[in-house]
Protein backbone atom coordinates (compact mmCIF):
# COMPACT_ATOMS: atom_id res chain seq x y z
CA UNK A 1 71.79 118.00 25.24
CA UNK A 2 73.69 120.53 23.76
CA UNK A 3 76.39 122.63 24.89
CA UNK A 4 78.70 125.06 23.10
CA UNK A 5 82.49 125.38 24.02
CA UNK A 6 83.62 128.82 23.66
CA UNK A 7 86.84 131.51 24.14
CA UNK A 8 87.36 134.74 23.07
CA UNK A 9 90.64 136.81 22.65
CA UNK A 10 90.47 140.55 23.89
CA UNK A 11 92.43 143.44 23.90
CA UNK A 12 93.07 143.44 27.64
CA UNK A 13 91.23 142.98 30.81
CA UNK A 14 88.16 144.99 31.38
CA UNK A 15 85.72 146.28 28.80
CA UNK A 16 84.74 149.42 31.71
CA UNK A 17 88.55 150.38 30.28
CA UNK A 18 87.56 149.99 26.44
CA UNK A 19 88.77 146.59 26.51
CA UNK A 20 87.43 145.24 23.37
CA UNK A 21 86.83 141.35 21.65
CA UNK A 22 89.04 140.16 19.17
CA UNK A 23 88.24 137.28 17.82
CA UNK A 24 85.19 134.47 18.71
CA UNK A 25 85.79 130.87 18.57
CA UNK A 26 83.31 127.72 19.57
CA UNK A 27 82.71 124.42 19.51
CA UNK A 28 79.43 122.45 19.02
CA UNK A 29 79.17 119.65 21.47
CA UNK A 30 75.87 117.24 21.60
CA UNK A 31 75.59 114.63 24.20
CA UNK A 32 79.08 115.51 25.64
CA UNK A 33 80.22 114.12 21.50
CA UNK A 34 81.53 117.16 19.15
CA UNK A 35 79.34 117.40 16.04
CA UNK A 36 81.96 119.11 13.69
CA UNK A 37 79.91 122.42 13.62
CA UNK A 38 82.36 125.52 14.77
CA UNK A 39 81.68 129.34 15.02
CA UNK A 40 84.89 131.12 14.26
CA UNK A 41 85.36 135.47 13.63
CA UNK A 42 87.57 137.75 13.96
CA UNK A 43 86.41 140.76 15.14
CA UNK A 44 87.95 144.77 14.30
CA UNK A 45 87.83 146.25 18.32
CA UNK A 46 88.08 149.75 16.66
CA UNK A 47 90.98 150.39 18.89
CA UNK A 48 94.57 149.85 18.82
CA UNK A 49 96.07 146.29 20.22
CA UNK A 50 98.16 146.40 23.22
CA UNK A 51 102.11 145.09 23.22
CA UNK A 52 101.08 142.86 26.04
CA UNK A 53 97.94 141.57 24.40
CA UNK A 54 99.64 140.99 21.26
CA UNK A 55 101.94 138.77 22.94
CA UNK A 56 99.34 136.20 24.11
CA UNK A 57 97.12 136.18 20.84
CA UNK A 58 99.37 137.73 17.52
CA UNK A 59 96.46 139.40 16.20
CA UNK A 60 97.62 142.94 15.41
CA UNK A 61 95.74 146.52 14.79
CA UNK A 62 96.52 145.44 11.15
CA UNK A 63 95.40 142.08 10.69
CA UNK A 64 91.90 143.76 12.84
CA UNK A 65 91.33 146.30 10.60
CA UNK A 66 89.19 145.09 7.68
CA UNK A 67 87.73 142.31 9.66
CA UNK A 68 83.91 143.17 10.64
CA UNK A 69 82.58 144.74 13.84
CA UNK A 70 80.68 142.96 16.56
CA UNK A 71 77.38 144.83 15.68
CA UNK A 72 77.96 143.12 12.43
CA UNK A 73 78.35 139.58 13.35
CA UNK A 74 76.76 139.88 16.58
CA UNK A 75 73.26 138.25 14.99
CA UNK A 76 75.36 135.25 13.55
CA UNK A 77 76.77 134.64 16.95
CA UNK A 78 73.56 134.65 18.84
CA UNK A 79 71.97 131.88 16.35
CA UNK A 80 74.80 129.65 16.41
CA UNK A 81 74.67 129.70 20.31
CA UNK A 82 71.31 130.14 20.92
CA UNK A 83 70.33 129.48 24.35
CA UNK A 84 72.51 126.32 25.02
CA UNK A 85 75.21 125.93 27.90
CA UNK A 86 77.94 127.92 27.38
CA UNK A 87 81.16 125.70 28.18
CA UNK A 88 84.12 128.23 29.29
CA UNK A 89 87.24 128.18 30.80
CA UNK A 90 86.94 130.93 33.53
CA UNK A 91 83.92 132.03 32.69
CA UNK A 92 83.42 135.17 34.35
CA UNK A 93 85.66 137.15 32.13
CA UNK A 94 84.55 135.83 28.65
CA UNK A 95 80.93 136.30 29.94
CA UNK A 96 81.65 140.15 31.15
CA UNK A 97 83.31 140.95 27.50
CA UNK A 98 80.01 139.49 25.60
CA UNK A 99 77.60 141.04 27.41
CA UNK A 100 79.88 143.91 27.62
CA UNK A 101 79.67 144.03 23.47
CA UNK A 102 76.06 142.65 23.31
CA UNK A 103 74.89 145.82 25.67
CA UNK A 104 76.84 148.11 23.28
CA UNK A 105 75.14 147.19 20.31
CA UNK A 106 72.00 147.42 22.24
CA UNK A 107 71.20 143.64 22.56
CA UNK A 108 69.91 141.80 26.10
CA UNK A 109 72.42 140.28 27.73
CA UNK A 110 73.66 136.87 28.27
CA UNK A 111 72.43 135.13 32.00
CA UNK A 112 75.33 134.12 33.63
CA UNK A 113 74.07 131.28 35.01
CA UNK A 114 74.09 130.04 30.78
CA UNK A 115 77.93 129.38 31.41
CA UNK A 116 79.24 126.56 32.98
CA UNK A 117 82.76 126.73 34.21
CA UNK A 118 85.36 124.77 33.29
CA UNK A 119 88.32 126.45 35.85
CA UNK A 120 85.85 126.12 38.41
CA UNK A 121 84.76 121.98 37.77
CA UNK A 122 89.22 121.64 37.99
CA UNK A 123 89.41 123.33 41.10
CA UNK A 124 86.63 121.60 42.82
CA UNK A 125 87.67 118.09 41.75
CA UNK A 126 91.75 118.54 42.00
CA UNK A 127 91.92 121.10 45.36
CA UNK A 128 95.24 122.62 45.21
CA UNK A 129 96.64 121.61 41.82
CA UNK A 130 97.34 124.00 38.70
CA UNK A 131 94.24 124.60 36.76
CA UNK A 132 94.98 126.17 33.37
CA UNK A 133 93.61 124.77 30.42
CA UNK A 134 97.75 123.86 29.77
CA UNK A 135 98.09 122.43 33.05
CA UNK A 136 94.66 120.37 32.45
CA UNK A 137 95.98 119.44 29.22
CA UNK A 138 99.36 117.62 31.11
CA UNK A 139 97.42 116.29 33.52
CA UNK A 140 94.32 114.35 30.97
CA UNK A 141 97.80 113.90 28.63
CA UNK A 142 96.02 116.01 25.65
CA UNK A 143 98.10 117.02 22.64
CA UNK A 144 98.49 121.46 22.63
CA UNK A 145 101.70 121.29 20.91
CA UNK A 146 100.10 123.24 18.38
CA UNK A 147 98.94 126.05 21.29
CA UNK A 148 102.07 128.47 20.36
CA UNK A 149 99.90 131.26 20.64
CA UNK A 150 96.38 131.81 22.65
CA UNK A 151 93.69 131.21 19.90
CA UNK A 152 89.83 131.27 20.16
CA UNK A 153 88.78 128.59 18.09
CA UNK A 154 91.74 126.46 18.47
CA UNK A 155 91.78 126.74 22.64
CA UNK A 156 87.63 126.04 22.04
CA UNK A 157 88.76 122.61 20.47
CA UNK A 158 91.31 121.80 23.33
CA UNK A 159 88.71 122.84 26.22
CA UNK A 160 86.13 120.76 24.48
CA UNK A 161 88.74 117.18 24.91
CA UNK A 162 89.20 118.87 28.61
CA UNK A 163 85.74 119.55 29.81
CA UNK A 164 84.76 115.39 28.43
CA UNK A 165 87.39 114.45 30.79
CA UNK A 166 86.33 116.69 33.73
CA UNK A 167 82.72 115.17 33.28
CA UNK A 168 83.74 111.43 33.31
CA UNK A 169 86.15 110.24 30.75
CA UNK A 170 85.72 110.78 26.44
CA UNK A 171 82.66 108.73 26.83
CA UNK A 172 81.49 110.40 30.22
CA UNK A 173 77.48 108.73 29.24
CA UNK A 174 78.81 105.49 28.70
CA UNK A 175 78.57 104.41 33.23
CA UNK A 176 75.64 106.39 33.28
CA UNK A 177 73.09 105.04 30.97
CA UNK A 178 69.77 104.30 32.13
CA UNK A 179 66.44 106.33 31.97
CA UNK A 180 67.99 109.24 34.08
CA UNK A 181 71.15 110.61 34.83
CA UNK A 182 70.89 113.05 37.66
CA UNK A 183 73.02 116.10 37.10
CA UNK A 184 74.83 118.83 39.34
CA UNK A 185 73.91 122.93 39.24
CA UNK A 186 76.99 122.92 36.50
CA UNK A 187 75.33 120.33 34.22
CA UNK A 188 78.26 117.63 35.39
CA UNK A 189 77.24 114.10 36.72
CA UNK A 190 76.22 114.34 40.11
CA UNK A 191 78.09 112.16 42.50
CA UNK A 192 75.13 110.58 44.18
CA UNK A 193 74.28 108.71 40.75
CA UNK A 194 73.96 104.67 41.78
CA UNK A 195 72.71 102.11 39.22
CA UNK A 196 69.06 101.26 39.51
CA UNK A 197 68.24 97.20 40.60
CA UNK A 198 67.86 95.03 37.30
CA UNK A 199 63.29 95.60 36.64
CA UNK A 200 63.56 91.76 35.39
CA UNK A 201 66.35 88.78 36.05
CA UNK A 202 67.86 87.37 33.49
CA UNK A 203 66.71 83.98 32.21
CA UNK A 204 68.69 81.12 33.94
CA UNK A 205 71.38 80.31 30.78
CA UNK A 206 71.46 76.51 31.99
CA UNK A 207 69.22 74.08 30.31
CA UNK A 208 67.15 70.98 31.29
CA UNK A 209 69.71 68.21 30.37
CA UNK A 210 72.44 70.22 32.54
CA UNK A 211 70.24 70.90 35.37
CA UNK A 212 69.68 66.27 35.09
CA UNK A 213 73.17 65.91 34.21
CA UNK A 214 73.95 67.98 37.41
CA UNK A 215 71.44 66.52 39.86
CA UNK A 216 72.52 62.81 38.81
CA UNK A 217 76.52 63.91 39.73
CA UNK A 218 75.07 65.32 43.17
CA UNK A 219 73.33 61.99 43.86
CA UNK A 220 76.13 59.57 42.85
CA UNK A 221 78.38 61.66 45.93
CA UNK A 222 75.54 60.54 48.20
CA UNK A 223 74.24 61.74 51.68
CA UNK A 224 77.74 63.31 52.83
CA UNK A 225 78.07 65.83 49.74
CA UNK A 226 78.14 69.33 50.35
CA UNK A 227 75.45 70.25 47.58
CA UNK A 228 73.23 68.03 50.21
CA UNK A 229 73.77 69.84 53.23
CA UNK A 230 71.74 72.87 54.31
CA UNK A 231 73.33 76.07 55.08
């Protein structure tokens, strides 16, 4: 199975404003194990960068401005992603800025129902608690020391550690092996997974001269043992 962990940095909040994307990063994941294949690009929003946008990401207008457009890179993004399971923290808004850019350049959109969302697997399994991908990171003790700054690629990396351990643990396949693993509308374990019966017993591990060796101990306790007794 594969799934692709992705972020994007923007310009602000809502592409209906001329919001634009600033940068793409993801993360290859197959099997729930990370493969070592990224996407990573910058993207120029052909706009100027918002103070309070710079703030969270420290990409600036500058840095932006020779870096290609999304109608240019918009083809390599597509074929890394292809049609896999998107895996995004709050999905709604990173999904509203692709499709946002993807309609622009005159390319179909991306179903939602692609995406599976991290912020809303945290909320569902800790009711009530803080569900950033910092506060996720405290509570599944992951290292973002280095997260000084919002980053695509880098934040991709750090959901990737988070979304294994929303899904069961670094090795989330390793309880539920067997011929099938049911799974939930979000692609997580479902929670009415039980182990199947054993198709065959296991061979007795006790051989013929223990099974005498045992049966002549029984018979030297005589008629009052236990082992002679029915139950």
């Amino acid at each position: 199975m594969r799934e692709i962990v992705l972020d994007t940095e923007t310009t602000g909040f809502e592409p209906s404003e001329g919001d634009r994307i600033v940068e793409i990063g993801a993360v290859e994941l197959f099997n729930h194990l990370p493969t070592g294949r990224t996407y990573h690009q910058y993207i120029n929003p052909e706009r100027n960068m918002p103070e309070a946008a710079f703030n969270v990401h420290g990409l600036s207008e500058e840095f932006l401005s020779n870096k290609p457009l999304f109608k240019d890179i918009a083809q390599d993004f597509i074929d890394f992603i292809k049609d896999s399971k998107l895996v995004i923290h709050n999905a709604s808004f990173d999904m509203k800025f692709l499709n946002a850019e993807l309609k622009w350049v005159n390319r179909p959109a991306l179903p939602n129902n692609q995406a599976i969302d991290t912020l809303a697997i945290a909320r569902r399994k800790f009711p009530g608690s803080p569900a950033s991908l910092d506060a996720l990171c405290r509570r599944f003790g992951i290292d973002n020391s280095s997260r000084t700054l919002h980053g695509a690629l880098l934040d991709s990396e750090i959901l990737a550690e988070v979304y294994l351990e929303l899904v069961g643990g670094r090795q989330p396949d390793l309880v539920l092996s067997g011929p099938e693993v049911k799974t939930s509308a979000d692609g997580s374990p479902s929670s009415d997974w039980r182990p199947a019966p054993r198709p065959k017993p296991l061979p007795s591990r006790l051989s013929e001269t223990e099974k005498a060796a045992h049966d002549s101990f029984i018979a030297a306790l005589g008629s009052d043992a236990l082992w002679t007794k029915e139950t």
